[in-house]
PDB file of N, CA and C in Angstrom:
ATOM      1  N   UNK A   1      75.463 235.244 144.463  1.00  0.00           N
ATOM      2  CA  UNK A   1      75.382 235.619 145.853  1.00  0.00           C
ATOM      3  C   UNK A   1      75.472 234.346 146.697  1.00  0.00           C
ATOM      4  N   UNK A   2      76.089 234.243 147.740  1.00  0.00           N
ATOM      5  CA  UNK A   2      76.237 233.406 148.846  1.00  0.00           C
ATOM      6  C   UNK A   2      75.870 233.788 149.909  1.00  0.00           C
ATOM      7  N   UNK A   3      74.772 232.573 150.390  1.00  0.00           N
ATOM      8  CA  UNK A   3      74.181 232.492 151.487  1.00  0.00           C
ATOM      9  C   UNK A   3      74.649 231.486 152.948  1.00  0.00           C
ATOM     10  N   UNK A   4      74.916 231.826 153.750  1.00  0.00           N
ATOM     11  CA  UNK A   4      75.240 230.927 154.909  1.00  0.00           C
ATOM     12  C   UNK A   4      74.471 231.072 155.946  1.00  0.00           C
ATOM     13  N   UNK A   5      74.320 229.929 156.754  1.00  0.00           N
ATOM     14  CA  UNK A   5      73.397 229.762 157.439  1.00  0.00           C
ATOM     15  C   UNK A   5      73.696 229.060 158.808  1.00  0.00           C
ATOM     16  N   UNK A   6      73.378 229.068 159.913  1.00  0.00           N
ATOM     17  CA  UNK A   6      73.672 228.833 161.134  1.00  0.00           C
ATOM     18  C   UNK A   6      73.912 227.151 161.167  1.00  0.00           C
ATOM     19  N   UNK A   7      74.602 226.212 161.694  1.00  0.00           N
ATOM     20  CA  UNK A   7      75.007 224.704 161.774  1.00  0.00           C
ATOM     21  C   UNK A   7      73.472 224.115 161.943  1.00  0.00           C
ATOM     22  N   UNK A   8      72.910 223.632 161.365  1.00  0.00           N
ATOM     23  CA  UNK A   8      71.658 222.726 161.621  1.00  0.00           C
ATOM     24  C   UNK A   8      70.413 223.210 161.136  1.00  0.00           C
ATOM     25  N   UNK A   9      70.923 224.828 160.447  1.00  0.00           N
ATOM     26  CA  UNK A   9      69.430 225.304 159.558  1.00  0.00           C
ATOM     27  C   UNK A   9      69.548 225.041 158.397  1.00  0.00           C
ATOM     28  N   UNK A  10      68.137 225.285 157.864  1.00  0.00           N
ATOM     29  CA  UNK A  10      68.119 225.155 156.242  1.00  0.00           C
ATOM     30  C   UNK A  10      67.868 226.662 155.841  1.00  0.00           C
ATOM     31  N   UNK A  11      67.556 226.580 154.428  1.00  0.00           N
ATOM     32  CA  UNK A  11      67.501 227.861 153.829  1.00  0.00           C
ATOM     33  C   UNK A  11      66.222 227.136 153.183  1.00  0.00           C
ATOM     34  N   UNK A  12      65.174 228.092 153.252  1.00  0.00           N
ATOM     35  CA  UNK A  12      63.898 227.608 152.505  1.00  0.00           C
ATOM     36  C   UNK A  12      63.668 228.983 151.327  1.00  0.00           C
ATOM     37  N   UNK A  13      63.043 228.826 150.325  1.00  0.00           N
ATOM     38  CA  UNK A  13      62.779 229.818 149.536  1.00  0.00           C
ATOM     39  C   UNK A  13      61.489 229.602 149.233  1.00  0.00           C
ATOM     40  N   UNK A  14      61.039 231.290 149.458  1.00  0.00           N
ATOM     41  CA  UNK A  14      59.105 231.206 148.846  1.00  0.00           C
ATOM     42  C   UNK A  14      59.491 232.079 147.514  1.00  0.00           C
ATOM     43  N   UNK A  15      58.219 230.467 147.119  1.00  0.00           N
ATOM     44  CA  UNK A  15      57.991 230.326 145.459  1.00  0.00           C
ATOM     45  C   UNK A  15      56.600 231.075 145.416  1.00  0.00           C
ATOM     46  N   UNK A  16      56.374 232.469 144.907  1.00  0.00           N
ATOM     47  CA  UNK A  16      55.424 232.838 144.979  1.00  0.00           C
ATOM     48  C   UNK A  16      55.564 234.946 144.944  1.00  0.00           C
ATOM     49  N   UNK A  17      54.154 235.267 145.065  1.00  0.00           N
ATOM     50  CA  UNK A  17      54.932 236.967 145.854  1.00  0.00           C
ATOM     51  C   UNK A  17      54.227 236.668 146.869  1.00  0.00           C
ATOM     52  N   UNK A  18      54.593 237.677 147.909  1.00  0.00           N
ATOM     53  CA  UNK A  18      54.560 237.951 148.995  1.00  0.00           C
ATOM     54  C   UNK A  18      52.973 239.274 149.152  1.00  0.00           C
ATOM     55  N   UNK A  19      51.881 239.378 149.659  1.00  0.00           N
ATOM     56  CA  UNK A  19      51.351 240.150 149.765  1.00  0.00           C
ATOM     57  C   UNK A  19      51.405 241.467 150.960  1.00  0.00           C
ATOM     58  N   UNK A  20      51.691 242.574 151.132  1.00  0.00           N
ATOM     59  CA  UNK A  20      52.194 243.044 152.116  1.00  0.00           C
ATOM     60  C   UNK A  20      50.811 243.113 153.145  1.00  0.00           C
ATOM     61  N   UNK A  21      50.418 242.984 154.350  1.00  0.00           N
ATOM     62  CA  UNK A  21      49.484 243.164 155.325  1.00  0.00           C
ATOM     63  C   UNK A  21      49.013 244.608 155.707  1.00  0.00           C
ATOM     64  N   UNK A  22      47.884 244.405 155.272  1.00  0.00           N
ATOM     65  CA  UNK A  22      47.299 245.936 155.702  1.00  0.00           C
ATOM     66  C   UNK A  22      47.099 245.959 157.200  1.00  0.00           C
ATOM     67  N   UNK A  23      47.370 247.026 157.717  1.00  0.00           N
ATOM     68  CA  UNK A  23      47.264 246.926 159.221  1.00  0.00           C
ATOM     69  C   UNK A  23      46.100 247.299 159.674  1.00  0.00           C
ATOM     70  N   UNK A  24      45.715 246.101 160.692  1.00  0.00           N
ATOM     71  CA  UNK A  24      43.985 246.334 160.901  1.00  0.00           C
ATOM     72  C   UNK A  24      43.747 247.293 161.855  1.00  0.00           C
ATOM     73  N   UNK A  25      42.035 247.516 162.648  1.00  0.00           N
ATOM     74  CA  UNK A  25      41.832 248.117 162.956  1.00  0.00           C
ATOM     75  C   UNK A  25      42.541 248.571 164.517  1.00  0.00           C
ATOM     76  N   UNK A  26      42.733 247.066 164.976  1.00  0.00           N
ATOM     77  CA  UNK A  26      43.202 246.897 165.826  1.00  0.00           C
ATOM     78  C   UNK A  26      44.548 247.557 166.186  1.00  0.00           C
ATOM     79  N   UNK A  27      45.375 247.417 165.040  1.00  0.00           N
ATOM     80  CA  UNK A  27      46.785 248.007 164.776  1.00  0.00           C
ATOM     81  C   UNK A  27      46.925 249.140 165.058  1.00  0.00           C
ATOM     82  N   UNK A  28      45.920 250.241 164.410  1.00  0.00           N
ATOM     83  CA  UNK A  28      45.793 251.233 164.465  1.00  0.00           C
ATOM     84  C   UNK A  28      45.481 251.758 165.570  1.00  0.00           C
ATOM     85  N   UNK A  29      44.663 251.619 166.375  1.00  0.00           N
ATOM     86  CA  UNK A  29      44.037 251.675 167.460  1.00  0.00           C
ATOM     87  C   UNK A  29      45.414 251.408 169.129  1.00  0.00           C
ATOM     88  N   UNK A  30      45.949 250.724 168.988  1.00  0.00           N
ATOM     89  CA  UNK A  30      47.010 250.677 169.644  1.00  0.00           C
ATOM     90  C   UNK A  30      48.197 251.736 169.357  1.00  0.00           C
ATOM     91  N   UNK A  31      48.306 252.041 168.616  1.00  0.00           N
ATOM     92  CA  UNK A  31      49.508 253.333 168.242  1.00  0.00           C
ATOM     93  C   UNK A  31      48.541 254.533 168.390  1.00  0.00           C
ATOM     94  N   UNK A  32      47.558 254.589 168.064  1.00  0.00           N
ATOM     95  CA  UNK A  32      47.246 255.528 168.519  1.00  0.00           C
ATOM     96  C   UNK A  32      47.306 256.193 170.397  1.00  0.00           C
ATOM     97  N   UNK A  33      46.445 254.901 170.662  1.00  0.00           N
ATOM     98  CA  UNK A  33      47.197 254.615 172.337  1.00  0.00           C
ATOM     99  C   UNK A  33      48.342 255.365 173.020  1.00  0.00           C
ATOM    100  N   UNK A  34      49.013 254.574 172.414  1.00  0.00           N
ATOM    101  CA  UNK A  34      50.762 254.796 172.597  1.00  0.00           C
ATOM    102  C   UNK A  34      50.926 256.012 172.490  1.00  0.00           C
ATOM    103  N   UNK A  35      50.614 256.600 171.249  1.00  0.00           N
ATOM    104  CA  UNK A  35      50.959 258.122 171.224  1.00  0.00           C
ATOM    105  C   UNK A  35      50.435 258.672 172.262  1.00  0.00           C
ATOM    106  N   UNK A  36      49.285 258.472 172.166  1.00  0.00           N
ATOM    107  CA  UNK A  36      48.754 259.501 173.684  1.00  0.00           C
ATOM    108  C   UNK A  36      48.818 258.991 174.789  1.00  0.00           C
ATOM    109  N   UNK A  37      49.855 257.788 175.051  1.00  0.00           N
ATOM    110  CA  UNK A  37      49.952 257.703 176.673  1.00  0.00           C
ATOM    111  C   UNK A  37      51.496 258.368 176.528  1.00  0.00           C
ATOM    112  N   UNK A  38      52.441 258.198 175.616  1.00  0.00           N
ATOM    113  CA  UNK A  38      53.491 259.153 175.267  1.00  0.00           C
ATOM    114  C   UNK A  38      53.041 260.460 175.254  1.00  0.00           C
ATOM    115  N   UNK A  39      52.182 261.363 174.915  1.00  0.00           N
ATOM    116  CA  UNK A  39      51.884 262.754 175.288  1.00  0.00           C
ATOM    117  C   UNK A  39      51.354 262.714 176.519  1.00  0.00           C
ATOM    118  N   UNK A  40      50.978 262.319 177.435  1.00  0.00           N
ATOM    119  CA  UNK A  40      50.684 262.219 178.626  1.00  0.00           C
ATOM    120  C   UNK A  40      51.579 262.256 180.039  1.00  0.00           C
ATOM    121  N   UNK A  41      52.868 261.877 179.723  1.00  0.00           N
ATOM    122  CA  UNK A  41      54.091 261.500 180.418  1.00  0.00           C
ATOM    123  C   UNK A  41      54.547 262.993 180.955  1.00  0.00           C
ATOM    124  N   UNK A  42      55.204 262.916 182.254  1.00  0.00           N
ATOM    125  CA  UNK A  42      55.438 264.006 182.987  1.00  0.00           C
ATOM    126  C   UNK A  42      56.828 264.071 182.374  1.00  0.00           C
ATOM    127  N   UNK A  43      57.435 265.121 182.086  1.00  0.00           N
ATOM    128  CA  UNK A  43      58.705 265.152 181.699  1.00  0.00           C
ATOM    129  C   UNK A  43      59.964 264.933 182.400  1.00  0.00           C
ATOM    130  N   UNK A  44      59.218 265.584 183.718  1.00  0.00           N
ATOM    131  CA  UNK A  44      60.334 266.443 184.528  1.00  0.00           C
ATOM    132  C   UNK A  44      60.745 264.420 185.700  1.00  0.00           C
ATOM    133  N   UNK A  45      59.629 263.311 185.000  1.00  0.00           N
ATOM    134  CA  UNK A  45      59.869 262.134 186.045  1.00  0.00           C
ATOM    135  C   UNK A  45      60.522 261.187 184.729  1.00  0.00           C
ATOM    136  N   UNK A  46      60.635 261.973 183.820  1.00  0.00           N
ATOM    137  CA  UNK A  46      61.566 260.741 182.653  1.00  0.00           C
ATOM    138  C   UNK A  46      62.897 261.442 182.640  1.00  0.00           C
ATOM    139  N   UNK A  47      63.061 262.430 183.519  1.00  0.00           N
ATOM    140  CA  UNK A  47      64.150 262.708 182.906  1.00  0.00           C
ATOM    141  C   UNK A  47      65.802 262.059 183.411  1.00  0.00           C
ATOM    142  N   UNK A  48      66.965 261.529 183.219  1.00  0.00           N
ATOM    143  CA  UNK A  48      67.989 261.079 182.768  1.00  0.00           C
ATOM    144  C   UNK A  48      68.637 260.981 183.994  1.00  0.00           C
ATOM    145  N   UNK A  49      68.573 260.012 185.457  1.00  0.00           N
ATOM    146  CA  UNK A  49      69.044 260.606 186.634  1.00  0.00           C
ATOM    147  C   UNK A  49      71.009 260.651 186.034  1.00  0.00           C
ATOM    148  N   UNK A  50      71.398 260.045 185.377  1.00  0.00           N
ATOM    149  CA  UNK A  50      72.647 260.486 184.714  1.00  0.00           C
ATOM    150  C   UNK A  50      73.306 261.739 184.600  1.00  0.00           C
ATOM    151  N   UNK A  51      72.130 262.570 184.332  1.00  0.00           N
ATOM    152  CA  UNK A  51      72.795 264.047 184.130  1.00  0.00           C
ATOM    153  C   UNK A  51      72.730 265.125 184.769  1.00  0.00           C
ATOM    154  N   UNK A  52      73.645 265.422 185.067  1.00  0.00           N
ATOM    155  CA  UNK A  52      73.829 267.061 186.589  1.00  0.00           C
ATOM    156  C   UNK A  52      73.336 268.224 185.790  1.00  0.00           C
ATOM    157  N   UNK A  53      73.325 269.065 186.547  1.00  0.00           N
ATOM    158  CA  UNK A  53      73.304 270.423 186.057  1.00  0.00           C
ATOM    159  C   UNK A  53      74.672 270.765 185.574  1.00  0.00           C
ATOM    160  N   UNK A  54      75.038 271.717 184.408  1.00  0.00           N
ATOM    161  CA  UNK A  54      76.105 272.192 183.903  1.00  0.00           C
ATOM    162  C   UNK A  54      76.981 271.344 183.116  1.00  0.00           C
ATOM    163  N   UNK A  55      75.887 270.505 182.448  1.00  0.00           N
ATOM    164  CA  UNK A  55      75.869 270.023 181.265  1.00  0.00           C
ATOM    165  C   UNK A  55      76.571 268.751 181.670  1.00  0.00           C
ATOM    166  N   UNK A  56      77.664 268.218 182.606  1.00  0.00           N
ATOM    167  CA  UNK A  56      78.340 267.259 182.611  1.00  0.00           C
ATOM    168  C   UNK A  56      77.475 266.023 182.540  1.00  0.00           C
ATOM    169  N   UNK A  57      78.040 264.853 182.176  1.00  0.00           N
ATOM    170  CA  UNK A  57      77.272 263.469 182.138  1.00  0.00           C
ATOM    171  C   UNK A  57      77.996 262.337 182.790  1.00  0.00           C
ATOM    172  N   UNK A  58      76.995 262.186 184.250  1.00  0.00           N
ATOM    173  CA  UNK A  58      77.852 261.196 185.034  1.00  0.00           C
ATOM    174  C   UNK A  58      77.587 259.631 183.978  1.00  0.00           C
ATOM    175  N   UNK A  59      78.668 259.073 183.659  1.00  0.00           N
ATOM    176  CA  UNK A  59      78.909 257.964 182.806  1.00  0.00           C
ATOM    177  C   UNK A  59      78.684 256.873 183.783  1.00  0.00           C
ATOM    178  N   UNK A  60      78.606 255.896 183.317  1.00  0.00           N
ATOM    179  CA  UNK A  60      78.531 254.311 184.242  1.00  0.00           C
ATOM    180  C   UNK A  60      79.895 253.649 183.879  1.00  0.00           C
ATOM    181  N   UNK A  61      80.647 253.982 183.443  1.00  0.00           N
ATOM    182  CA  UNK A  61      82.170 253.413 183.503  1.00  0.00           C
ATOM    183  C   UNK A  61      82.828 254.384 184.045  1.00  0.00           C
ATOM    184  N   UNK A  62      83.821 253.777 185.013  1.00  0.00           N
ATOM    185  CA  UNK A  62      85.130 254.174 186.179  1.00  0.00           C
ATOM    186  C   UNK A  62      86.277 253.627 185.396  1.00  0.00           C
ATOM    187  N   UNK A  63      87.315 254.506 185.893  1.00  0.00           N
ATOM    188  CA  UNK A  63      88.260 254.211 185.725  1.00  0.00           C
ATOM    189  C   UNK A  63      89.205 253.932 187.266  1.00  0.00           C
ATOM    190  N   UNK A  64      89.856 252.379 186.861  1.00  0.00           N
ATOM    191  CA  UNK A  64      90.276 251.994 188.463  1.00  0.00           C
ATOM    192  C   UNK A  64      91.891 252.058 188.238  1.00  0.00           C
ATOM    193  N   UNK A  65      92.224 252.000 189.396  1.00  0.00           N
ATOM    194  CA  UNK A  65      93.557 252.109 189.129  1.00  0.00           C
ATOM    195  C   UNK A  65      94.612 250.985 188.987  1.00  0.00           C
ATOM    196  N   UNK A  66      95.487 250.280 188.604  1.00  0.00           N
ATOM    197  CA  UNK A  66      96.375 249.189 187.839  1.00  0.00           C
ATOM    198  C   UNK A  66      96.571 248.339 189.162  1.00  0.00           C
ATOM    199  N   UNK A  67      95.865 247.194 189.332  1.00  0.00           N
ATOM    200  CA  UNK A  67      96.083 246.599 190.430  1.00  0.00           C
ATOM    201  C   UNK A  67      97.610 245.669 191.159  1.00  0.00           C
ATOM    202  N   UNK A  68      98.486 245.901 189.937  1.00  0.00           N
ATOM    203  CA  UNK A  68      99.724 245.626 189.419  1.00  0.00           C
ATOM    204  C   UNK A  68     100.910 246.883 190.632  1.00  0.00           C
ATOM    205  N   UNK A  69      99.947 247.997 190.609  1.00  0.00           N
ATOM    206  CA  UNK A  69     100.751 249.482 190.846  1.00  0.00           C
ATOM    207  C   UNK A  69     100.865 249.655 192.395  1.00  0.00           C
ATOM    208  N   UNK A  70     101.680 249.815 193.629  1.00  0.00           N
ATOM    209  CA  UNK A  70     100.905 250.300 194.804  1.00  0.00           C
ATOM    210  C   UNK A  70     101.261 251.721 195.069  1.00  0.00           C
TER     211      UNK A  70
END
């Protein structure tokens, strides 16, 4: 396998295993959060000012016309 690496980095290798991190209490405690400030959210003020009624989806790219053309 070949490895490449950006102009001026090295490649270091860990000699060893790796232990995976149990996620503390703290961790937990924040997603939990999250979830319930995510169930909390008004729907009808997240919703997509992008999209009309009757399904169409106003896009953010135009099409202009050939400035070449008159």
């Amino acid at each position: 396998m070949r490895l490449t690496v950006p102009k001026g980095w090295h490649v270091v290798r860990h000699e060893g295993e790796f232990s995976a991190a149990q996620p503390s209490e703290d961790d937990l405690t924040a997603l939990a959060e999250a979830v319930r400030e995510a169930g909390r959210t008004d729907p009808s003020a997240t919703e997509n000012p992008g999209v009309r009624g009757g399904g169409s989806r106003r896009g953010h790219l135009r099409a202009l016309p050939d400035p070449g053309k008159d």
